[in-house]
N, C-alpha and C. Protein backbone atom coordinates (compact mmCIF):
# COMPACT_ATOMS: atom_id res chain seq x y z
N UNK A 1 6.82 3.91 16.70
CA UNK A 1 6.08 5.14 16.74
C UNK A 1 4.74 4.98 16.04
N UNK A 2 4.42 4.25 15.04
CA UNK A 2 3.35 3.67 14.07
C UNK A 2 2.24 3.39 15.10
N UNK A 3 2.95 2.38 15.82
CA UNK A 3 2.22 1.43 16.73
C UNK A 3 1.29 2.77 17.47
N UNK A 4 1.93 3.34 18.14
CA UNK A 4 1.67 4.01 19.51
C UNK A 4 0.92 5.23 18.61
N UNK A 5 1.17 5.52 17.91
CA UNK A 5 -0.45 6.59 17.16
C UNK A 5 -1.27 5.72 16.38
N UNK A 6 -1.16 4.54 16.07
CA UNK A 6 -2.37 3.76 15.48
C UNK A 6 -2.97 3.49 16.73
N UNK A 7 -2.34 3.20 18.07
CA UNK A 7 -3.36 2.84 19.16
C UNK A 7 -4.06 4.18 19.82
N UNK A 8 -3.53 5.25 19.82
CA UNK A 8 -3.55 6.63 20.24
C UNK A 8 -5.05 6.79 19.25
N UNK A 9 -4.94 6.75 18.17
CA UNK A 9 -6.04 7.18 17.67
C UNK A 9 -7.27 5.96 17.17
N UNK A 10 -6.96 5.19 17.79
CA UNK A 10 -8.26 4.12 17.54
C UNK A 10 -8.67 4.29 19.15
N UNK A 11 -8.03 4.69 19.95
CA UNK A 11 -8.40 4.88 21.59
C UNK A 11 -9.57 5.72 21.79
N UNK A 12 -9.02 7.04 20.70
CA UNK A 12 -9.11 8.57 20.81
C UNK A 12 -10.21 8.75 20.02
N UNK A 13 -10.89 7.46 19.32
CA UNK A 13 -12.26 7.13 19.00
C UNK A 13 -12.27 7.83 17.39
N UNK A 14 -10.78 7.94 17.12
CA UNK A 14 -10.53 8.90 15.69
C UNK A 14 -11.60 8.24 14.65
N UNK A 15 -12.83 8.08 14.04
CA UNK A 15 -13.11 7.43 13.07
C UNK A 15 -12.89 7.17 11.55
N UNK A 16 -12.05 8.23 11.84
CA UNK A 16 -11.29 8.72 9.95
C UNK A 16 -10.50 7.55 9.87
N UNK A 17 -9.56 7.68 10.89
CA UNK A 17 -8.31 6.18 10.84
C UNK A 17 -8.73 5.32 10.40
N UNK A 18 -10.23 4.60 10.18
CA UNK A 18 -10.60 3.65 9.96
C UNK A 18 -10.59 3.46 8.41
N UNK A 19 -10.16 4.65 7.66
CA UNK A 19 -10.40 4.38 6.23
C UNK A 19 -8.74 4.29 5.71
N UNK A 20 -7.64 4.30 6.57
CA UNK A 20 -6.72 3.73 6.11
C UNK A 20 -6.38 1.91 6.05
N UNK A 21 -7.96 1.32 6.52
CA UNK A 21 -7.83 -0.65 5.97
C UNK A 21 -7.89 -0.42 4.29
N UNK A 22 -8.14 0.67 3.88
CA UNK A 22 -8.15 0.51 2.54
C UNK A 22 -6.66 0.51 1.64
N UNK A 23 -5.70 1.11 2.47
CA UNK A 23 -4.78 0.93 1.40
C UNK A 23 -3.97 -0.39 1.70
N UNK A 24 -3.85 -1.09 2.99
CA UNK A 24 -2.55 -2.57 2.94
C UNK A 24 -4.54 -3.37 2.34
N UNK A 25 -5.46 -3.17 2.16
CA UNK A 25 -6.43 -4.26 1.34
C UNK A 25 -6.10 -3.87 -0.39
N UNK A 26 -5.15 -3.05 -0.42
CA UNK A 26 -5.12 -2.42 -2.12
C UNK A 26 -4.13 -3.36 -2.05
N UNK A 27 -3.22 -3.31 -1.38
CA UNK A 27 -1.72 -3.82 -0.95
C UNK A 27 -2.06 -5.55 -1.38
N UNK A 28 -2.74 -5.99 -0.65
CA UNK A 28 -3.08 -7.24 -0.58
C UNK A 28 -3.70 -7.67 -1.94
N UNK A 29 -4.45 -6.94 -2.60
CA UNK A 29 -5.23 -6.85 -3.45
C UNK A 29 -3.99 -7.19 -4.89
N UNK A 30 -3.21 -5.95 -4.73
CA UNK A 30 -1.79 -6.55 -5.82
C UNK A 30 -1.15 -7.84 -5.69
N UNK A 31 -0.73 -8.32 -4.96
CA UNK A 31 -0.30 -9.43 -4.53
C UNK A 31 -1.01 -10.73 -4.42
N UNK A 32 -2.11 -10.48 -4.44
CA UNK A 32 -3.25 -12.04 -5.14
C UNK A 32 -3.33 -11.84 -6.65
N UNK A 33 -3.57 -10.60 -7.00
CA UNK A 33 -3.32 -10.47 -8.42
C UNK A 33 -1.73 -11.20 -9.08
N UNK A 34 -1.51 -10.75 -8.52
CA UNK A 34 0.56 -11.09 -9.14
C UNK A 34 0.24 -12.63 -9.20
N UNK A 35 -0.33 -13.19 -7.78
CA UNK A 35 -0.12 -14.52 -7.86
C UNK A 35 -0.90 -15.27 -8.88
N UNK A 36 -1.96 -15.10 -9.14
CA UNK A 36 -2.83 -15.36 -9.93
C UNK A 36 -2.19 -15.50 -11.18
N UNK A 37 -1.83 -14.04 -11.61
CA UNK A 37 -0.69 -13.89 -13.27
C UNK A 37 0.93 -14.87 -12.71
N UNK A 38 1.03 -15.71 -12.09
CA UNK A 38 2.53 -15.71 -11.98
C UNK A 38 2.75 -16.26 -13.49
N UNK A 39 4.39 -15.70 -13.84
CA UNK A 39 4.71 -15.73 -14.77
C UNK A 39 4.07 -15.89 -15.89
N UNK A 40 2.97 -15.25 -16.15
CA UNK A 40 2.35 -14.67 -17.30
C UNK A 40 3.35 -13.88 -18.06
N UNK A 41 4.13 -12.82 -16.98
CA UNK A 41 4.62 -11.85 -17.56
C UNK A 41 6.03 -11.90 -17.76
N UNK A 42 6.55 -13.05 -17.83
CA UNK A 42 8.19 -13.13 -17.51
C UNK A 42 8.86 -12.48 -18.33
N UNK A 43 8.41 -12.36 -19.68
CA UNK A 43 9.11 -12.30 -21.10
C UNK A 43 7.70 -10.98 -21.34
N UNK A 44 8.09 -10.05 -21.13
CA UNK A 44 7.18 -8.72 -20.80
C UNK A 44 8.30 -7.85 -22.20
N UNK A 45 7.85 -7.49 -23.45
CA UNK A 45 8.25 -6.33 -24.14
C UNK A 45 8.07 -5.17 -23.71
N UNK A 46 7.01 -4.90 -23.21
CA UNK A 46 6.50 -3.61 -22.95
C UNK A 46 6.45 -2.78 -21.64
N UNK A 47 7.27 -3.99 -20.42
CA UNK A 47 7.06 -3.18 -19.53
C UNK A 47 5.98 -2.78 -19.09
N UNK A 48 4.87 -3.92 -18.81
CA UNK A 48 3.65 -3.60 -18.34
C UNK A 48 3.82 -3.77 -16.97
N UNK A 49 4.79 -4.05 -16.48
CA UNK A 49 4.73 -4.61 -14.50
C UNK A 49 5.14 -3.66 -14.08
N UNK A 50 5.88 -2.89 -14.83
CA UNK A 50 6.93 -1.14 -14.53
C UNK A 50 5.48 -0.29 -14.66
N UNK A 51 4.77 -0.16 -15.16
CA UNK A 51 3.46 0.27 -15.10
C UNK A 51 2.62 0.11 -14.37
N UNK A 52 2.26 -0.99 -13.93
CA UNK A 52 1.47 -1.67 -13.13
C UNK A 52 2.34 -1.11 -11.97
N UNK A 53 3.12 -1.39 -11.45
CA UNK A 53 3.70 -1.11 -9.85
C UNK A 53 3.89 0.22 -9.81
N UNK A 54 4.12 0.70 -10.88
CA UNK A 54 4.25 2.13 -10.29
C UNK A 54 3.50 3.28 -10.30
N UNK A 55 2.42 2.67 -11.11
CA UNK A 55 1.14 3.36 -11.03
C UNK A 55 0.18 2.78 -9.70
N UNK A 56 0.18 1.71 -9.29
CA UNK A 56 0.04 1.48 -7.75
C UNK A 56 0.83 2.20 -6.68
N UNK A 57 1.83 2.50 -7.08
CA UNK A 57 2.76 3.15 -5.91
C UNK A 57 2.33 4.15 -5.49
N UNK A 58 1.82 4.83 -6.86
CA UNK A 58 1.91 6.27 -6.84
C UNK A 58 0.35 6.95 -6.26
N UNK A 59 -0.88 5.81 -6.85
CA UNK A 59 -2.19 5.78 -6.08
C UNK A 59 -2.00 5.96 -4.50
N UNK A 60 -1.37 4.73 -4.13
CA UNK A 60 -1.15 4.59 -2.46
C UNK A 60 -0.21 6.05 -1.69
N UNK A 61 0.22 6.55 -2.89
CA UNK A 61 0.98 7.85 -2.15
C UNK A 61 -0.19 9.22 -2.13
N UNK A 62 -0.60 8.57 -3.22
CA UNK A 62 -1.83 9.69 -3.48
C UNK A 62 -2.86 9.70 -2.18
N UNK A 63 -3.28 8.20 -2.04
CA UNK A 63 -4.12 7.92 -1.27
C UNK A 63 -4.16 8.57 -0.11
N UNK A 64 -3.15 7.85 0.36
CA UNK A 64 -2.41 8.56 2.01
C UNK A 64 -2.60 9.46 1.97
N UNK A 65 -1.82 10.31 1.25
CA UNK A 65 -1.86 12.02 1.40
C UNK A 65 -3.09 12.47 1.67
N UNK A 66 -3.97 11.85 1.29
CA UNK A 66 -5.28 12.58 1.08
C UNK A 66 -6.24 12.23 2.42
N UNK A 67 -5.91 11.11 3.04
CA UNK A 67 -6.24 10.70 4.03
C UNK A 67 -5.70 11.47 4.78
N UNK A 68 -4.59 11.62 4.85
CA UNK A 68 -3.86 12.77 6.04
C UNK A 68 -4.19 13.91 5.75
N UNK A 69 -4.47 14.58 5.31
CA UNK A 69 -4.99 15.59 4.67
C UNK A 69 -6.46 15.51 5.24
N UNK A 70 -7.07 14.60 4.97
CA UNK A 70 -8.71 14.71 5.44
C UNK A 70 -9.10 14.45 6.91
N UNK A 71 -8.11 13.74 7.11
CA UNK A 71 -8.24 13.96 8.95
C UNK A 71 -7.68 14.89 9.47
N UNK A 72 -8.16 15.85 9.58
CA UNK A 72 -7.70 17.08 10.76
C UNK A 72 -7.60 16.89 12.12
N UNK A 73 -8.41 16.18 12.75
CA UNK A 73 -8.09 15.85 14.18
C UNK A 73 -7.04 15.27 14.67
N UNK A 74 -6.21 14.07 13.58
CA UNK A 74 -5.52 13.38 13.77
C UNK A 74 -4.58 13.13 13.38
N UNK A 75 -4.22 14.23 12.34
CA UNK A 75 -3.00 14.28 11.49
C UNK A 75 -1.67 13.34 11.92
N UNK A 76 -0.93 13.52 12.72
CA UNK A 76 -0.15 12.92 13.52
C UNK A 76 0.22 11.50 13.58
N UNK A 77 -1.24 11.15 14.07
CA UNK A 77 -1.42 9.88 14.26
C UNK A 77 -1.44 9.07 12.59
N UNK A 78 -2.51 9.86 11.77
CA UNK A 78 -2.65 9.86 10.42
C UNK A 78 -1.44 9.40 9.54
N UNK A 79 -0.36 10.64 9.79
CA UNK A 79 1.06 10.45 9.01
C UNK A 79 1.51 9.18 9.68
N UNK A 80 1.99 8.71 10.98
CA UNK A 80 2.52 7.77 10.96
C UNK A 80 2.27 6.55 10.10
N UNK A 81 0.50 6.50 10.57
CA UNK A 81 0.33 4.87 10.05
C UNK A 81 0.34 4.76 8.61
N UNK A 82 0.15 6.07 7.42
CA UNK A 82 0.49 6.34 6.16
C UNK A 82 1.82 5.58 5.71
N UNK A 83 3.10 6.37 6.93
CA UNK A 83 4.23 5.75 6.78
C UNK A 83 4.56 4.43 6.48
N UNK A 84 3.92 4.00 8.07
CA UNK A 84 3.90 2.48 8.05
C UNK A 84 2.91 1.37 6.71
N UNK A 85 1.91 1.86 6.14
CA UNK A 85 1.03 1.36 5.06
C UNK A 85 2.37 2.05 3.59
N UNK A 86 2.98 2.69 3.85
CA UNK A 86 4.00 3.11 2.68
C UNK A 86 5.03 1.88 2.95
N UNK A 87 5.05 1.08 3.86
CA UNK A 87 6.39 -0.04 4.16
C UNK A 87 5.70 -0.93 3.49
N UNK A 88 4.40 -1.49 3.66
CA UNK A 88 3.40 -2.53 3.35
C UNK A 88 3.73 -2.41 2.02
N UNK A 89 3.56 -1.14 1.33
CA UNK A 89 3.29 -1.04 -0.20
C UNK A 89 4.26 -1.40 -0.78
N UNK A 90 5.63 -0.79 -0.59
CA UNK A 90 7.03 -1.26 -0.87
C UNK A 90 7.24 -2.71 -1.16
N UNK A 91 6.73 -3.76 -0.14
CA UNK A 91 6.72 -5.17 0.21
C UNK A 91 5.82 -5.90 -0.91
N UNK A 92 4.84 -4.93 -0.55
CA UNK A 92 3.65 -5.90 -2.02
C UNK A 92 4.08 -5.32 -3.34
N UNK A 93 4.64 -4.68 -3.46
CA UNK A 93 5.01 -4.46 -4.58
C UNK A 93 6.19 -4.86 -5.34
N UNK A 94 7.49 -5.26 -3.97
CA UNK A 94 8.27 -6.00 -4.67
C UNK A 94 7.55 -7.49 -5.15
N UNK A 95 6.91 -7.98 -3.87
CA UNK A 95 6.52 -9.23 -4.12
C UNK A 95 5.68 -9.65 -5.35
N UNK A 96 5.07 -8.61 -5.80
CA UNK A 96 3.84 -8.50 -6.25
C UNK A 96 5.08 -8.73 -8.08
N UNK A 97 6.44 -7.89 -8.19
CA UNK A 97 7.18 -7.95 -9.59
C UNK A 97 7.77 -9.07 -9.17
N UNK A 98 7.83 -10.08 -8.38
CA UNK A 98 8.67 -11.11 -8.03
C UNK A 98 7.59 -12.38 -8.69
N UNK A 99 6.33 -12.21 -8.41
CA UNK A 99 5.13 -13.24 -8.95
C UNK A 99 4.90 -12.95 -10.42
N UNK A 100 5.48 -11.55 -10.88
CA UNK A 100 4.89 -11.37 -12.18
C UNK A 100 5.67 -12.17 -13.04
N UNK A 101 6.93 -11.58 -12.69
CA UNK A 101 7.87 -12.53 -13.95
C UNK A 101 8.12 -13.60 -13.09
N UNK A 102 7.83 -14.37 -12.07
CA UNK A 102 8.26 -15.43 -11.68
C UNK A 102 9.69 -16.29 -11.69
N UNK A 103 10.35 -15.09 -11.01
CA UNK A 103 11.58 -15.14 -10.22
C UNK A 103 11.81 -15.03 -9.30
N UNK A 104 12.11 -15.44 -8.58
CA UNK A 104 11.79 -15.41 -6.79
C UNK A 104 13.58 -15.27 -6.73
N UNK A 105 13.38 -14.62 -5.49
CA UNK A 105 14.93 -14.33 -4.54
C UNK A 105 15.74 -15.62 -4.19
């Protein structure tokens, strides 16, 4: 369903859609970071990665919303691909506490 309103509204010449590359580049953006720190943080007192991810989480929820929210023409189309950039975030963000303390699955 993602698919078929991300193509629906890049068809439909929506130009707002275009400002959701910003949140899987935030996405991406955590996840070169993580790699960069790997296991910097393994032995973490303070719970700075519980911070770090979930204060990213909560931006990208913010984000979205506000994007869907600011496109009126396209709401629809809007919420889906939000959805789908909410799967992305999930992913970089596990990956992203998987590079911090450098424990892999």
């Amino acid at each position: 369903m993602a698919c078929v309103c991300l193509v629906e509204g890049f068809v439909g010449h929506e130009t707002s859609l275009w400002i959701f590359l910003l949140l899987p580049a935030a996405s991406q953006t955590l996840v070169v970071v993580a790699g960069f720190l790997r296991g910097t943080l393994r032995h973490d007192p303070h719970h700075v990665t519980r911070w770090v991810i979930r204060t990213f989480m909560l931006l990208q929820i913010v984000g979205a919303a506000y994007i869907v929210w600011w496109s009126e023409g396209a709401r629809w189309p809007a919420a889906a691909i939000a959805i789908f950039h909410f799967l992305i975030c999930i992913f970089a963000a596990f990956v992203a506490e998987m590079a911090f303390h450098d424990s892999w699955l």
